[in-house]
Protein backbone atom coordinates (compact mmCIF):
# COMPACT_ATOMS: atom_id res chain seq x y z
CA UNK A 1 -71.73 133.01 20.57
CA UNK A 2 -73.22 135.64 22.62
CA UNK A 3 -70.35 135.55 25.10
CA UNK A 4 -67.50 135.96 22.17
CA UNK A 5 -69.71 138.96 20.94
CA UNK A 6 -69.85 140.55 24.16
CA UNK A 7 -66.45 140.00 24.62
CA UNK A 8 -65.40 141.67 21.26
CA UNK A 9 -67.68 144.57 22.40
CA UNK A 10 -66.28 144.84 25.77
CA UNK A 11 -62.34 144.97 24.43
CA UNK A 12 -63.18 147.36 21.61
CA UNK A 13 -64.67 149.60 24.56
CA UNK A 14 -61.60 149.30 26.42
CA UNK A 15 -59.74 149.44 23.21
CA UNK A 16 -61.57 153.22 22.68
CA UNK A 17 -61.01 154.27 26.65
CA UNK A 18 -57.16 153.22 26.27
CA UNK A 19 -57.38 155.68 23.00
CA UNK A 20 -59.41 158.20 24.49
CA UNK A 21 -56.70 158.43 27.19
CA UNK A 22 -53.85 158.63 24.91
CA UNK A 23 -55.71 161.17 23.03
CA UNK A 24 -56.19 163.48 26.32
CA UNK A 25 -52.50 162.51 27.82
CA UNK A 26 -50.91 164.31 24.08
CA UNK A 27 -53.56 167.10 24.55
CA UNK A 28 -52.32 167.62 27.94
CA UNK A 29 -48.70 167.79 27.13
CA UNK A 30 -49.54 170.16 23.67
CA UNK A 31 -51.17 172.26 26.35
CA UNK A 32 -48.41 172.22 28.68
CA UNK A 33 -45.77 172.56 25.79
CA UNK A 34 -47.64 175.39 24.39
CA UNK A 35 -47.81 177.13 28.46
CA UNK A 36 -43.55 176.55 28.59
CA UNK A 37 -43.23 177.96 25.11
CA UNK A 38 -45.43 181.00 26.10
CA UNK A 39 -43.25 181.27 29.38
CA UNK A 40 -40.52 181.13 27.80
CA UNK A 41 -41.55 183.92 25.36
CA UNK A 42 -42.79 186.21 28.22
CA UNK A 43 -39.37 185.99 30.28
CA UNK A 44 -37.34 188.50 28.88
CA UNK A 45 -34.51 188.92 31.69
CA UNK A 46 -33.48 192.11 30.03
CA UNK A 47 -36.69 194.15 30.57
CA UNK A 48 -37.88 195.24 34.15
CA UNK A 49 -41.47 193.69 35.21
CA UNK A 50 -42.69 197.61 34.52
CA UNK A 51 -42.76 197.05 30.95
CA UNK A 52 -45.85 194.94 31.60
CA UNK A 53 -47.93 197.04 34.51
CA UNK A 54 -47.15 200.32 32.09
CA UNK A 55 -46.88 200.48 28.56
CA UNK A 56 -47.43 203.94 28.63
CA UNK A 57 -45.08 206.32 27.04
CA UNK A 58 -43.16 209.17 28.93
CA UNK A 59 -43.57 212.64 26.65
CA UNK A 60 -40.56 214.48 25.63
CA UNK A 61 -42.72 217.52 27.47
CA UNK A 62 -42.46 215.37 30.48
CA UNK A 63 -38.54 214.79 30.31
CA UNK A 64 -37.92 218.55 29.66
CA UNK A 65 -40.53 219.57 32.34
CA UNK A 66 -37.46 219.94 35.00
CA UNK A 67 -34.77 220.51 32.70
CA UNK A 68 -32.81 223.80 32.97
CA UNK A 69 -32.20 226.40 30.00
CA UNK A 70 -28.61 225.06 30.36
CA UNK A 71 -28.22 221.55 30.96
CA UNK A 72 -25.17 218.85 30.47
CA UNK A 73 -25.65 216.47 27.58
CA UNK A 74 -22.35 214.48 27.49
CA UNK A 75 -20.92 212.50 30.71
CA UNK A 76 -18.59 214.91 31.78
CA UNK A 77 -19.15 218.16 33.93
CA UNK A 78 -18.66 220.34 30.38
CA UNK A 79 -21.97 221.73 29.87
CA UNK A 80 -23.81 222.97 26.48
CA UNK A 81 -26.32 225.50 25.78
CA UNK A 82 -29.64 224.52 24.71
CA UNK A 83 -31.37 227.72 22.85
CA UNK A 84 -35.16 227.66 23.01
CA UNK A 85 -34.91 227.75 18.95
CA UNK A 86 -34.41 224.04 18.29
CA UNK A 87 -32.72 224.96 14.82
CA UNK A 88 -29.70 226.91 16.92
CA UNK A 89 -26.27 225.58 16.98
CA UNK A 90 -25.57 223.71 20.23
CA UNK A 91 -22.16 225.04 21.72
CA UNK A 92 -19.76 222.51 22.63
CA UNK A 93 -16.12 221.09 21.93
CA UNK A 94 -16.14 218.42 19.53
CA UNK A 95 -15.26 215.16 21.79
CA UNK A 96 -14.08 211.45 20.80
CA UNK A 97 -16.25 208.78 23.12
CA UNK A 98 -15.05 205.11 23.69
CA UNK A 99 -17.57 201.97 24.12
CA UNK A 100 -16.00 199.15 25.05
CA UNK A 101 -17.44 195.97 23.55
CA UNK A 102 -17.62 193.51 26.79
CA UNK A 103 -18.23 189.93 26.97
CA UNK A 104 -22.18 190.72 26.54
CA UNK A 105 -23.10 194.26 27.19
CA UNK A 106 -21.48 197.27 25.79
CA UNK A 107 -20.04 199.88 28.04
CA UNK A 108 -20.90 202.17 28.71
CA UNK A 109 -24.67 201.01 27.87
CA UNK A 110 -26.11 204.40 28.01
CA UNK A 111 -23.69 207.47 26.07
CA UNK A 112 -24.39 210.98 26.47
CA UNK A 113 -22.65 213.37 23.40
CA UNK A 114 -22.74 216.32 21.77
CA UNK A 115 -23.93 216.87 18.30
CA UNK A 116 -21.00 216.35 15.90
CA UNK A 117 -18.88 214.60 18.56
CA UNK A 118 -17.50 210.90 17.47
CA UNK A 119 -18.32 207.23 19.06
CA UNK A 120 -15.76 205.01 18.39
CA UNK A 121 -15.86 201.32 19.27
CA UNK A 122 -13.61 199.09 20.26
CA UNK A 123 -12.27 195.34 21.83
CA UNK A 124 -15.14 194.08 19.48
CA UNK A 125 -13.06 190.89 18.44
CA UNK A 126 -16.62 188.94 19.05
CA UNK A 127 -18.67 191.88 18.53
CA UNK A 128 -20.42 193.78 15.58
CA UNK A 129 -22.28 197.42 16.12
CA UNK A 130 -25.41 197.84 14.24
CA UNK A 131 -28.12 200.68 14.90
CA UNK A 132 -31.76 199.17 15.25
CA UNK A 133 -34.17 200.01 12.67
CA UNK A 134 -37.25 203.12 13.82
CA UNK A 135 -34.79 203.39 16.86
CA UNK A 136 -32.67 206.52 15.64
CA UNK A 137 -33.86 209.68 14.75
CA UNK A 138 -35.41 210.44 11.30
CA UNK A 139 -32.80 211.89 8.64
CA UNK A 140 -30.35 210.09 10.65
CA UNK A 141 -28.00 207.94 9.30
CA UNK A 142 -27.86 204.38 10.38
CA UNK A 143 -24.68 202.31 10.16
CA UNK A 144 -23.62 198.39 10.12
CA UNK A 145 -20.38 197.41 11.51
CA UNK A 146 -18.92 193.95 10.51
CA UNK A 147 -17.48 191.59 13.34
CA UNK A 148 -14.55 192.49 14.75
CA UNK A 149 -14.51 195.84 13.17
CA UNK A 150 -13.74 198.71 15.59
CA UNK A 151 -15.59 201.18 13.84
CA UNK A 152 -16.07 205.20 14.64
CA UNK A 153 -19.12 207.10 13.96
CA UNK A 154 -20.37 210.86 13.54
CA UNK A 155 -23.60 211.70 14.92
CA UNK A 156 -24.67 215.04 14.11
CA UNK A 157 -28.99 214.28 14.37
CA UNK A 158 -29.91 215.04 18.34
CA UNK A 159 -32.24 212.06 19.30
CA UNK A 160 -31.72 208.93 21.05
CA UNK A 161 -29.89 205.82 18.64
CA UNK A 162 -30.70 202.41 19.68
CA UNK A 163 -27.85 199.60 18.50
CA UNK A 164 -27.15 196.03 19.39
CA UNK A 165 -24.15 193.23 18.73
CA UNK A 166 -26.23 191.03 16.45
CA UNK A 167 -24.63 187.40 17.26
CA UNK A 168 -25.31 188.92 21.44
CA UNK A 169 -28.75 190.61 21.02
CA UNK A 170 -30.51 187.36 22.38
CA UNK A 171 -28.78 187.62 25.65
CA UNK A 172 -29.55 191.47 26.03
CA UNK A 173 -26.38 193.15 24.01
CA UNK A 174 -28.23 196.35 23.43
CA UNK A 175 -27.19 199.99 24.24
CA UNK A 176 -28.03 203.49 23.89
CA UNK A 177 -26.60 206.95 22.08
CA UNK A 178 -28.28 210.33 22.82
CA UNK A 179 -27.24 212.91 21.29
CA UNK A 180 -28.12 216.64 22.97
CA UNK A 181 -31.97 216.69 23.33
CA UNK A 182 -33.56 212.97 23.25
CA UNK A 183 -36.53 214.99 20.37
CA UNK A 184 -37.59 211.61 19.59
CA UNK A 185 -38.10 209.54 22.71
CA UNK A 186 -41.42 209.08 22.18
CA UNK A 187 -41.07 207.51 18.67
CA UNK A 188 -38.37 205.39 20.46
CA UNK A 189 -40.58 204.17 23.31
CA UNK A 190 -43.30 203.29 20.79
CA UNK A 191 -41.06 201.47 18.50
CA UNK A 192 -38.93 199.53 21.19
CA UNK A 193 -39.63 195.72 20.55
CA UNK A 194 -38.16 192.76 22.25
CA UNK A 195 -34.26 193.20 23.46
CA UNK A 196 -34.39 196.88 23.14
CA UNK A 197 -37.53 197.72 25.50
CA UNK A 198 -35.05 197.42 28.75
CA UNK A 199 -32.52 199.71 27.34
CA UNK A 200 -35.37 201.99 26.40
CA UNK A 201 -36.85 202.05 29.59
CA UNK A 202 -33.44 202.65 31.08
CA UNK A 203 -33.31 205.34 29.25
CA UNK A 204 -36.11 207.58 29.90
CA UNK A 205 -35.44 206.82 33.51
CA UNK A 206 -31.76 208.58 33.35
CA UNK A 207 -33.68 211.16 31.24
CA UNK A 208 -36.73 211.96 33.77
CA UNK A 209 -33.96 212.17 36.57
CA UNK A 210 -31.52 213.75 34.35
């Protein structure tokens, strides 16, 4: 009697152990599934490792520090004037730029224009253009273009925009309009999120060696 109690005891014991050690092996793996889903969210191919060893934002004093009284703000070797009153008119021809909607990155990825001047989009047969929201300047307009739509736009706000192909943003589709004098980059550095903090820090780089 004795020995079939002790025997019940000594199986439910092993019984517990063996549950015990199923208990710890699915901790272990939640644990290890929750470390690969944290990994996974961390690697972001599309923004350089100094997004995480400095988050802090570059002034629009600092960009301007070495800026001339004359400076070029399209891509071309046509300059403008920049008057120290930031309400004068900004004296350039009215130009036409091209981005070319590429397999997954828009080129070019960074535009330099004029106020007034006119990007126009095109080979977007798998691609849509839509500016990010708090990543264009404030007054601006935004704009949503539908797939496949080769679209033009107007931009007449200086600032930097901030627009993505929404079916490509996950694999880094993101690009960049600035428009004479970048007057919010700070806003833009403080609002950049996810995709759109590499092409932000790519940015202010061109900017600070501008």
């Amino acid at each position: 009697m004795f020995s079939n109690k002790l025997k019940i005891v000594l199986l439910l014991a092993c019984l517990g152990l063996g549950l015990l050690a199923c208990g710890d092996t699915e901790e272990e793996r939640a644990m290890d599934e929750d470390a690969a889903m944290m990994a996974v969210e961390a690697y972001d191919p599309d923004v350089p490792p100094m997004i995480v060893e400095d988050n802090g934002v570059v002034s629009e004093e600092e960009i301007y520090k070495h800026w001339p009284e004359q400076a070029a703000a399209s891509n071309d070797s046509a300059p403008i004037e920049f008057a120290s009153d930031a309400s004068a008119a900004v004296t350039a021809e009215v130009k036409t730029h091209t981005v070319f909607g590429q397999a997954t990155s828009f080129s070019p990825n960074i535009l330099f224009i004029n106020p007034g001047d006119t990007v126009q989009w095109t080979n977007m047969t798998i691609h849509d253009s839509v500016s990010m929201e708090g990543l264009i300047p404030e007054g601006a307009k935004s704009w949503k273009f539908k797939l496949w739509q080769n679209s033009a736009v107007t931009l007449t706000e200086e600032g930097v925009y901030i627009y993505k192909c929404n079916p490509h943003y996950p694999l880094g589709m993101v690009a960049a309009i600035i428009v004479g004098k970048p007057v919010n980059i700070e806003q833009v550095q403080t609002n950049a999120t996810g995709r759109s903090k590499g092409i932000v820090i790519k940015v202010v780089k061109a900017l600070v060696t501008k």
